[in-house]
Structures are given as structure tokens and as C-alpha cells.
N, C-alpha and C. Protein backbone atom coordinates (compact mmCIF):
# COMPACT_ATOMS: atom_id res chain seq x y z
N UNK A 1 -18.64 5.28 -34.63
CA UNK A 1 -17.59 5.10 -33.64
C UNK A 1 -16.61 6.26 -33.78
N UNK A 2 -16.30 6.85 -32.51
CA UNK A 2 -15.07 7.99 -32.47
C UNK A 2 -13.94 7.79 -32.88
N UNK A 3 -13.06 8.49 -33.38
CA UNK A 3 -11.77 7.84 -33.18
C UNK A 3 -11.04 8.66 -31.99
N UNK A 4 -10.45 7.94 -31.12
CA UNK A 4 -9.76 8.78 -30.32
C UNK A 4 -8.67 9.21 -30.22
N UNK A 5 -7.93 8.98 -31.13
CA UNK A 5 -6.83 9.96 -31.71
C UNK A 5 -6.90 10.99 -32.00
N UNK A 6 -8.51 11.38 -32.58
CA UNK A 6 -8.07 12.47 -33.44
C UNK A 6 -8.66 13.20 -32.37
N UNK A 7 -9.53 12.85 -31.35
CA UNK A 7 -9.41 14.03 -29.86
C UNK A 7 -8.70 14.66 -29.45
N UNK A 8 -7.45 14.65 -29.61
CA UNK A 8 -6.45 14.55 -28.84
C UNK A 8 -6.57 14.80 -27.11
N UNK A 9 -5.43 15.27 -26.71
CA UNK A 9 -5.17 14.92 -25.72
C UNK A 9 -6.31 14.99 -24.55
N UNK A 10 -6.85 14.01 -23.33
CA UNK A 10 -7.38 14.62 -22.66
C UNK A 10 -6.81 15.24 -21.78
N UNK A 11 -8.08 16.59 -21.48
CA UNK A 11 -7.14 17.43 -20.47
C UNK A 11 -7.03 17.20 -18.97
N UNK A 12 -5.83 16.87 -18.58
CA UNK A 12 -5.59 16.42 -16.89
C UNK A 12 -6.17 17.08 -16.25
N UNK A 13 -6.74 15.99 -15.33
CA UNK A 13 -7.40 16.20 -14.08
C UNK A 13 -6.77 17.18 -12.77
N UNK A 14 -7.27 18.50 -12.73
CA UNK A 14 -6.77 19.10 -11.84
C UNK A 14 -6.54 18.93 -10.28
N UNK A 15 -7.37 17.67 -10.16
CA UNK A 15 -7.29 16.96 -8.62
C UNK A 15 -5.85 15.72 -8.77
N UNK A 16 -5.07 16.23 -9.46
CA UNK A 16 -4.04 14.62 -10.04
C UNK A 16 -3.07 15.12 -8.98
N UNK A 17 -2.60 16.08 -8.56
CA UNK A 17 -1.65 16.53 -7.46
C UNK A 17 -2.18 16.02 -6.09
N UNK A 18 -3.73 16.21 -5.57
CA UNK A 18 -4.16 15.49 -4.35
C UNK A 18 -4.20 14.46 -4.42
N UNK A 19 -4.36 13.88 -5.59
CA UNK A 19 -4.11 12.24 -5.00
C UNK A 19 -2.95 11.73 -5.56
N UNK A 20 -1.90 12.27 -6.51
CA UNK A 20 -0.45 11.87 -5.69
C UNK A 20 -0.19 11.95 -4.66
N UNK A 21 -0.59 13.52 -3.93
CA UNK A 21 -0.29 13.20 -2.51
C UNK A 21 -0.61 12.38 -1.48
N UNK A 22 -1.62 12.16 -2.11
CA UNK A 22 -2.66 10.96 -1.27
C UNK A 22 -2.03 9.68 -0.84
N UNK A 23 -1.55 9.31 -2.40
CA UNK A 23 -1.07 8.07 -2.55
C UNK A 23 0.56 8.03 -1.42
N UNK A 24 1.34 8.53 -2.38
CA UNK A 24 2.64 9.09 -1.47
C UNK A 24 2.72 9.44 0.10
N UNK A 25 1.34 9.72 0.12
CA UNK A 25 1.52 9.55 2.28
C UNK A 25 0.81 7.96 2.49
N UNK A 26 -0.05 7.32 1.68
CA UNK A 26 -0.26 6.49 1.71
C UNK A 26 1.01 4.97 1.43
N UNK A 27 1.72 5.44 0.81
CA UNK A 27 3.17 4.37 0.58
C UNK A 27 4.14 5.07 1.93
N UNK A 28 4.31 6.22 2.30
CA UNK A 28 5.25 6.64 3.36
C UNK A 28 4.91 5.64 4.26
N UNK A 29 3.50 5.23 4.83
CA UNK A 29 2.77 4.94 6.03
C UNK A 29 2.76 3.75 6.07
N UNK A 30 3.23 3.21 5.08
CA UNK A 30 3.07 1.51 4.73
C UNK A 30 5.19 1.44 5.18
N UNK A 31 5.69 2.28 4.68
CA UNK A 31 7.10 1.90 4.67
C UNK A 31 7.11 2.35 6.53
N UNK A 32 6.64 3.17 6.73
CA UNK A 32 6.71 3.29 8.01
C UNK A 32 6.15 1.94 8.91
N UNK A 33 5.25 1.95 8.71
CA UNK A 33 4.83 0.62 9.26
C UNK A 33 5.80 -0.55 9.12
N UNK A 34 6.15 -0.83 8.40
CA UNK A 34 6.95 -2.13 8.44
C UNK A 34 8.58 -1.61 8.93
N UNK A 35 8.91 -0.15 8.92
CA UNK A 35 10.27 -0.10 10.09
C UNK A 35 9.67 0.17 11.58
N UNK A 36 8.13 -0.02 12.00
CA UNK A 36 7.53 0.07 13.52
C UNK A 36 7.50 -1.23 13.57
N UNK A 37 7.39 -2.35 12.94
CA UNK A 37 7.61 -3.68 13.34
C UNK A 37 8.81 -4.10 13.42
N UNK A 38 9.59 -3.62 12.42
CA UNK A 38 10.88 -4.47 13.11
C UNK A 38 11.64 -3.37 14.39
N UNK A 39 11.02 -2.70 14.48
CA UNK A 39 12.07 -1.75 15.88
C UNK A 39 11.24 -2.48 16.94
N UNK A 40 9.99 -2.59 16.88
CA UNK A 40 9.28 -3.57 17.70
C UNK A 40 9.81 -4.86 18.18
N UNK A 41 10.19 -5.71 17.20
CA UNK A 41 10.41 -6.62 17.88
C UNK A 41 10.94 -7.33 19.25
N UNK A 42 11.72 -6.90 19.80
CA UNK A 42 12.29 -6.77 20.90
C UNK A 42 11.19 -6.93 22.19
N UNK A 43 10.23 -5.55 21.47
CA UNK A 43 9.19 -5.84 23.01
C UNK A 43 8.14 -6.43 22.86
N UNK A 44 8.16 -7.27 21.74
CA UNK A 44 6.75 -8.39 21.33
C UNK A 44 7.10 -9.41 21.76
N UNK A 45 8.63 -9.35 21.36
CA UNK A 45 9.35 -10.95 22.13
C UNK A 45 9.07 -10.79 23.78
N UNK A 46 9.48 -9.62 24.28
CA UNK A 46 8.97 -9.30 26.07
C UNK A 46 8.05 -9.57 26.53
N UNK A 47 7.15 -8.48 26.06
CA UNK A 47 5.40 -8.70 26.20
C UNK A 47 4.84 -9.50 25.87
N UNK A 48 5.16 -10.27 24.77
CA UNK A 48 4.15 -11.19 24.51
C UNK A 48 4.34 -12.75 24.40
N UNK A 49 5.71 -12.59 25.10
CA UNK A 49 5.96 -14.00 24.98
C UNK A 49 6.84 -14.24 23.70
N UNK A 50 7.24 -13.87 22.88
CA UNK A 50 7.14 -14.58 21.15
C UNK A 50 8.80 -15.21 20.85
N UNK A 51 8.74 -16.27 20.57
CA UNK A 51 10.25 -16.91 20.44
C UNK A 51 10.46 -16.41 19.69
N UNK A 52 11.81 -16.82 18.72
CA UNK A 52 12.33 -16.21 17.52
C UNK A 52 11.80 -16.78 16.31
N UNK A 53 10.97 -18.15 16.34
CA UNK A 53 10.62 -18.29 15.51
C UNK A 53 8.74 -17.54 14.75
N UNK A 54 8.49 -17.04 15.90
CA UNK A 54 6.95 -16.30 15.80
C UNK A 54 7.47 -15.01 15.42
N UNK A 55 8.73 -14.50 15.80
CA UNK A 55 9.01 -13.16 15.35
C UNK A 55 9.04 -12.80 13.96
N UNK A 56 10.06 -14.11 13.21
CA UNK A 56 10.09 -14.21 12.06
C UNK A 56 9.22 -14.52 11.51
N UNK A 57 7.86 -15.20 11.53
CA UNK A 57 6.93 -15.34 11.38
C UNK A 57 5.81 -13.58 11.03
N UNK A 58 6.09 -13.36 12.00
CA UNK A 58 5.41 -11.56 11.98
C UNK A 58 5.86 -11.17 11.05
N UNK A 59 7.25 -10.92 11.26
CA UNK A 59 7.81 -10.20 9.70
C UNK A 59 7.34 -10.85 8.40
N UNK A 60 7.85 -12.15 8.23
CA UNK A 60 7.50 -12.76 6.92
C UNK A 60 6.05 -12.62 6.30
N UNK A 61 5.20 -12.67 7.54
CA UNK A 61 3.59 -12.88 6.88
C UNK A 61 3.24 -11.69 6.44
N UNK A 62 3.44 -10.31 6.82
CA UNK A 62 3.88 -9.10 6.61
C UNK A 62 4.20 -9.31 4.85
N UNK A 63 5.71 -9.28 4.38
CA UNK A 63 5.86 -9.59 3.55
C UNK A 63 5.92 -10.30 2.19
N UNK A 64 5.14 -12.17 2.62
CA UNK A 64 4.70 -12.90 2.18
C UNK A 64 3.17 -12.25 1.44
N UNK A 65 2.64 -11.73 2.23
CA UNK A 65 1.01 -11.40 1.50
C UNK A 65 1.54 -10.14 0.31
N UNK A 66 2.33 -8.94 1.04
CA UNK A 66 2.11 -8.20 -0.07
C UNK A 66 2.61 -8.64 -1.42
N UNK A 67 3.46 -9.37 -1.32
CA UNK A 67 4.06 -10.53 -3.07
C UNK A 67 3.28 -10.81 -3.39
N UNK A 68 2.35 -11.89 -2.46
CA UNK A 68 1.37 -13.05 -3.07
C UNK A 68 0.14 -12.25 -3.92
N UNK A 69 -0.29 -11.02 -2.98
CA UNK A 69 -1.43 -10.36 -3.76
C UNK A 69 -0.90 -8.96 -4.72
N UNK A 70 0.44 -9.26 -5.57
CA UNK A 70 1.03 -8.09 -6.01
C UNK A 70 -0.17 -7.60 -7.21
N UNK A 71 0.39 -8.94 -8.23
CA UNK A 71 -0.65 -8.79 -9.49
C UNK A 71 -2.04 -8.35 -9.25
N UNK A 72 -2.51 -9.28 -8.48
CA UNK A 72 -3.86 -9.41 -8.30
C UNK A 72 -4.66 -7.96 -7.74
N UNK A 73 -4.15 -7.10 -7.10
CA UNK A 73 -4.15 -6.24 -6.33
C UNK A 73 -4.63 -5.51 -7.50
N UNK A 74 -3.13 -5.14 -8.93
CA UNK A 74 -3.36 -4.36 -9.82
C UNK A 74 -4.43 -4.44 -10.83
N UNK A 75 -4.81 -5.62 -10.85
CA UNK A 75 -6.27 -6.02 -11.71
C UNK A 75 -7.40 -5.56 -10.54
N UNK A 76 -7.50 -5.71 -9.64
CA UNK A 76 -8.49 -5.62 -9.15
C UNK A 76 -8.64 -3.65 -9.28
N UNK A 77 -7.39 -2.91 -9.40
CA UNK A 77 -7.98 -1.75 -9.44
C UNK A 77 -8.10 -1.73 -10.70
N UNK A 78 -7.91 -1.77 -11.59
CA UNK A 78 -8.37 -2.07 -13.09
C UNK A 78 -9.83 -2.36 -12.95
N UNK A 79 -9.97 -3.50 -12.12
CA UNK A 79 -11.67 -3.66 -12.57
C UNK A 79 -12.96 -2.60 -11.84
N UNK A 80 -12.15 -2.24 -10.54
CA UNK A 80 -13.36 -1.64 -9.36
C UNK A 80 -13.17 0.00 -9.72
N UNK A 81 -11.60 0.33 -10.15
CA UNK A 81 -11.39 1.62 -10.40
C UNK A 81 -9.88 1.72 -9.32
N UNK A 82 -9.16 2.77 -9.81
CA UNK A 82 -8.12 2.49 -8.51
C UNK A 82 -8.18 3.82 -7.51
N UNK A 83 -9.00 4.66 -7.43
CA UNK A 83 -9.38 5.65 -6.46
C UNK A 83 -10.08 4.70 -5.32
N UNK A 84 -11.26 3.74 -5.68
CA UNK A 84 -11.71 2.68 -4.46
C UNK A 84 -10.41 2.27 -4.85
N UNK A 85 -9.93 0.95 -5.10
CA UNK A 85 -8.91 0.43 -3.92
C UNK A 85 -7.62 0.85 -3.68
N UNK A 86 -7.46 1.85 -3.80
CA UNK A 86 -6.62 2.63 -3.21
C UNK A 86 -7.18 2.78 -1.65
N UNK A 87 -8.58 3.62 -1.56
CA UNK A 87 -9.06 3.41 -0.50
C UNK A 87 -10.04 2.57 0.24
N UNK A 88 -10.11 1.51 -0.16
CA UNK A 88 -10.16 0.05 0.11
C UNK A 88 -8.51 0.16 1.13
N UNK A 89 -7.74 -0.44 0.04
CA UNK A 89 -6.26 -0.37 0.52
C UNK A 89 -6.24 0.08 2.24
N UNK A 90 -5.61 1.30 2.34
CA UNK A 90 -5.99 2.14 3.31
C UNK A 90 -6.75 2.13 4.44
N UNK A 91 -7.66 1.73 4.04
CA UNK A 91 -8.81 1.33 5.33
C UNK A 91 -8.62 0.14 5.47
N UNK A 92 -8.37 -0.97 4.58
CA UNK A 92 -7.44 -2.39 5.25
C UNK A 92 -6.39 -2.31 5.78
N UNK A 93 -5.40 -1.30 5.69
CA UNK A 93 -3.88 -1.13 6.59
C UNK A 93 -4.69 -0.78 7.58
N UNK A 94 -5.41 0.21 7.69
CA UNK A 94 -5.77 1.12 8.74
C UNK A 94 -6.57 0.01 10.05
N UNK A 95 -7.27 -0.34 9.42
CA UNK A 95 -7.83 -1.73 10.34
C UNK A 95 -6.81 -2.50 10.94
N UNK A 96 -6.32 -3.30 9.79
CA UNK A 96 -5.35 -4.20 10.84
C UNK A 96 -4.43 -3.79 10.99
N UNK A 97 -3.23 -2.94 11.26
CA UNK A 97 -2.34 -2.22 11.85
C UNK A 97 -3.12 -1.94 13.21
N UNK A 98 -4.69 -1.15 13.12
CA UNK A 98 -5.81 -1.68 14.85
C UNK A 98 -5.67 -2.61 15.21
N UNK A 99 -5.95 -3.78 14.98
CA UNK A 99 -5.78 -4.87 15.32
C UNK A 99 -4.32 -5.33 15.73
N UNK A 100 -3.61 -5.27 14.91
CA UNK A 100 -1.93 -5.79 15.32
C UNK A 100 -1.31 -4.79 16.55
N UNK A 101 -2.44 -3.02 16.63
CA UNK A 101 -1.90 -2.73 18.16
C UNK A 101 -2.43 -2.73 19.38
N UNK A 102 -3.28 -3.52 18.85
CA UNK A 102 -4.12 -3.89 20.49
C UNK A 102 -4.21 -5.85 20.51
N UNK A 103 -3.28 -5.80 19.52
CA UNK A 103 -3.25 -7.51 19.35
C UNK A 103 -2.69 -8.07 21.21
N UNK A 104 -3.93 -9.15 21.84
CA UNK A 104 -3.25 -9.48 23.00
C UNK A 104 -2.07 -10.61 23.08
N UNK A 105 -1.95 -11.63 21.72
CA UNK A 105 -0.95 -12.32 21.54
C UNK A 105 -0.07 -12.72 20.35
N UNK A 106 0.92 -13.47 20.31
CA UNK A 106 1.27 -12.80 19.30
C UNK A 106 1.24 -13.62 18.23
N UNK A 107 -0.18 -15.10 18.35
CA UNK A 107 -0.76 -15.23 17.37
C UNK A 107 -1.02 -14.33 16.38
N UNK A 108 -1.99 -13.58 17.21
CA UNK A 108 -2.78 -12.28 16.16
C UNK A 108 -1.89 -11.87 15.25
N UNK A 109 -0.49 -11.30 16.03
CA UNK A 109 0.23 -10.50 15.41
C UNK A 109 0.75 -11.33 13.99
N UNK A 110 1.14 -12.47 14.10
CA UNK A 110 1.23 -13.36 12.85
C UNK A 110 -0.14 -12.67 11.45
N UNK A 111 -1.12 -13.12 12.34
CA UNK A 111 -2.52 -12.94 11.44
C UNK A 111 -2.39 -11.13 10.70
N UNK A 112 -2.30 -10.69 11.61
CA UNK A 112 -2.57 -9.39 11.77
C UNK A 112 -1.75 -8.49 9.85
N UNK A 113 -0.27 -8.63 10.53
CA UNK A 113 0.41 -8.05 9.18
C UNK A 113 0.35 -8.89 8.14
N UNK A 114 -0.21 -10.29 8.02
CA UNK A 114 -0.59 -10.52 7.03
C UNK A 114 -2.04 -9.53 6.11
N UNK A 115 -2.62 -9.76 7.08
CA UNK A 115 -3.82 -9.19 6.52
C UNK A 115 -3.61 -7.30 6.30
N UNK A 116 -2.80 -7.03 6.71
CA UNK A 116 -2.27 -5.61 6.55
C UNK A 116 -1.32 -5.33 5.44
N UNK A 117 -0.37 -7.04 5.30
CA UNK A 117 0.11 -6.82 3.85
C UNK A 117 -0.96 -6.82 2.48
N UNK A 118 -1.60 -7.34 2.69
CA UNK A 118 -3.00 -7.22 1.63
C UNK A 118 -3.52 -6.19 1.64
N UNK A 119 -3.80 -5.49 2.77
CA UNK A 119 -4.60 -4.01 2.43
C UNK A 119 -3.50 -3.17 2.14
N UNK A 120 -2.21 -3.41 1.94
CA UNK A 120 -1.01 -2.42 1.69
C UNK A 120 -0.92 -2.55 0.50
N UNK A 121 -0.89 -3.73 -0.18
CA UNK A 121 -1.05 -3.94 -1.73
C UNK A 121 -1.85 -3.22 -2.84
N UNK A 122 -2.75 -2.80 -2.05
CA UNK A 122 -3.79 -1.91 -2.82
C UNK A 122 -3.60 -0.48 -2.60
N UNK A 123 -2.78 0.16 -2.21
CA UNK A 123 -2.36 1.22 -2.04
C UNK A 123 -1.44 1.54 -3.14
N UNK A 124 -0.70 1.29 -3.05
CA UNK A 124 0.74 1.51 -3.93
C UNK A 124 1.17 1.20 -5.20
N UNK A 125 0.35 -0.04 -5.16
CA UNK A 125 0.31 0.11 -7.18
C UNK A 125 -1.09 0.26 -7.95
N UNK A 126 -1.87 0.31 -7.61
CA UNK A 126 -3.17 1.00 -8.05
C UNK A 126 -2.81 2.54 -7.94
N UNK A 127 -1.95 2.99 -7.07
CA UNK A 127 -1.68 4.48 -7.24
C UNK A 127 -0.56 4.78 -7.67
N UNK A 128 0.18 3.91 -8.18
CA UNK A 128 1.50 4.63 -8.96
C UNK A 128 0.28 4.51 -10.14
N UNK A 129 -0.50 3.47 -10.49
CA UNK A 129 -1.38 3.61 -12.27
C UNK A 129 -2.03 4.68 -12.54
N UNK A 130 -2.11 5.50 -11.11
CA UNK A 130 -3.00 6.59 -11.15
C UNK A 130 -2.02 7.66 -11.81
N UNK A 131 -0.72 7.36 -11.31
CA UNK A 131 0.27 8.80 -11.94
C UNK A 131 0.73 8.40 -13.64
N UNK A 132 0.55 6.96 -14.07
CA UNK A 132 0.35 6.80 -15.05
C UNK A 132 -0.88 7.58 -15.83
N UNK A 133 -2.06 7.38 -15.49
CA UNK A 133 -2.88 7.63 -15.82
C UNK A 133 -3.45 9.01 -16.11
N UNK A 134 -3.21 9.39 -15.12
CA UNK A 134 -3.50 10.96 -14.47
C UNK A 134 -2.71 12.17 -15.01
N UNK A 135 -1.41 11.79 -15.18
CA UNK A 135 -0.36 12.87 -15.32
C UNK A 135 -0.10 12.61 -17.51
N UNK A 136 0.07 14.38 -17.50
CA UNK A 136 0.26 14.14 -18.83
C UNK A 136 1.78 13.39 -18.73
N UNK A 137 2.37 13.08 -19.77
CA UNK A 137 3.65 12.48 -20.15
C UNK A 137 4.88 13.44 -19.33
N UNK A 138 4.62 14.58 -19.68
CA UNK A 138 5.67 15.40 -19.28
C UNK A 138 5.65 16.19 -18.01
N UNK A 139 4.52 15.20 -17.00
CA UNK A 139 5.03 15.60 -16.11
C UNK A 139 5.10 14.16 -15.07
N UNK A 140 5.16 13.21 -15.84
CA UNK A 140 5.22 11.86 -15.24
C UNK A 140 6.70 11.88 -14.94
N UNK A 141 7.40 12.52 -15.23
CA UNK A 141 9.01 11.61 -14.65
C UNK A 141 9.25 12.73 -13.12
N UNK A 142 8.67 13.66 -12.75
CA UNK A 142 8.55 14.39 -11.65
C UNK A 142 7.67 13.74 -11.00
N UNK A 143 6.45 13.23 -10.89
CA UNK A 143 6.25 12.39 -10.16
C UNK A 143 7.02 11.06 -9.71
N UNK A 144 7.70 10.61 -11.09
CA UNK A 144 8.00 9.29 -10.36
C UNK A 144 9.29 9.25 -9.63
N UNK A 145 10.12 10.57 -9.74
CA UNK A 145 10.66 11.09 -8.99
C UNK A 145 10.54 11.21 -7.54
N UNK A 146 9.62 12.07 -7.20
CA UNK A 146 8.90 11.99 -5.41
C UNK A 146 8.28 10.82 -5.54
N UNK A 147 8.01 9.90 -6.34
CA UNK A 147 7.51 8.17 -5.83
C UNK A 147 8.51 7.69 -5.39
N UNK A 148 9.78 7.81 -6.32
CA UNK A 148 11.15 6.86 -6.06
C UNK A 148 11.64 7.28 -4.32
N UNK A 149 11.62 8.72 -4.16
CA UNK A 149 12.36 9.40 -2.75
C UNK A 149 11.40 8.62 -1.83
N UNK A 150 9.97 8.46 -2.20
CA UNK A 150 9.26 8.53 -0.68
C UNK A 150 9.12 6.57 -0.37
N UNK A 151 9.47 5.74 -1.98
CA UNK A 151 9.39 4.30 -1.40
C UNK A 151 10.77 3.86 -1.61
């Protein structure tokens, strides 16, 4: 058996800058998204009919999922790897954010950012583990720097 101490350090991955960036347009797009729903509201209530209590509903389910699947999210990139669900992640916002803009009522839209808060979950902390992971020590507080500005 090795010991891995006495390896020392491994040497960082020179792709660790593209997928901070990756990640970081991937959390911009999620924070963006949820200030396009609430500037929305107004014309979901128009168009689509939606009282005030379905509005709040949109928002909450939105927010309700990404809590509910916080932990779970981070084990799951632990187990699959967090490069997939990161992009897992991603392609679940990317889907239903489709869905929530061609949603014809505003059932869906209830359904919709729920299921978009779940694929948002897998974005953002499977990829902050990556700047854990990825970045030597001394250059982790500059990343979490442009993490802190961009969420």
C-alpha cells in the first residue's frame, strides 16, 4: 500500500480554470433565472391567468426544490463524479427553463421551476467541490472570491 503523503502534492489540473468558468456561468444563469421569474410575474398573472396565490406558488416551488435536494445533490456528485452532474445539472435547468418558456399554463409553470430547482442544485455545489478539489490551496481563496461576486 502507498502512502500518500509522502507523494506529495498532486499536480493541478490545467483544465481547473475552464471549468471554474464553466461552473461560474453556470451559477450566473441559475441567479439569472430566478431574477427572469420574478420580473415575470406580472405577465404570467396576464397571460396566463395566474392569481396571486399560483404566483407564489411558481416562486416557492422554484425555491422549495433547490433546499430540499441541497445535500443530496452533493452526494450524488460524490458518487457519479461532479463534472457529470454538474452537467447533468445544466441540461436539467436547460430543459425545464424549455419547458417553463413555452409552458401553456400556469400549472406547468408551478411544475416547471420546481423541476429546474433540482437541475440547479447540481450545478453549484458539485462545482464549488470542484474548486475545492481542483485548485491548489493557494489559489482557492481567488476563486472563492469570483464565486462570492458572481452568487
Amino acid at each position: 500500500m502507498t502512502d500518500l503523503r509522502s507523494a506529495g502534492p498532486a499536480k493541478p489540473d490545467p483544465r481547473r480554470r475552464t471549468a471554474a468558468a464553466f461552473v461560474l456561468v453556470a451559477v450566473a444563469m441559475d441567479i439569472l433565472d430566478t431574477t427572469i421569474v420574478i420580473v415575470a410575474l406580472p405577465d404570467m398573472e396576464r397571460d396566463l391567468g395566474a392569481g396571486s396565490t399560483v404566483l407564489q406558488w411558481i416562486t416557492a416551488a422554484y425555491t422549495l426544490t433547490f433546499a430540499l435536494t441541497l445535500i443530496t445533490a452533493g452526494r450524488i456528485g460524490d458518487r457519479i463524479g461532479r463534472r457529470l452532474a454538474v452537467q447533468i445539472g445544466i441540461l436539467g435547468f436547460v430543459v425545464t427553463s424549455a419547458v417553463c418558456a413555452l409552458a401553456p399554463t400556469a400549472e406547468i409553470l408551478v411544475a416547471g421551476p420546481g423541476r429546474s430547482g433540482a437541475g440547479r442544485v447540481a450545478d453549484p455545489h458539485p462545482g464549488t467541490r470542484i474548486f475545492q478539489v481542483e485548485f491548489p490551496e493557494a489559489e482557492r481563496r481567488g476563486v472563492a472570491r469570483v464565486f462570492g461576486a458572481v452568487y
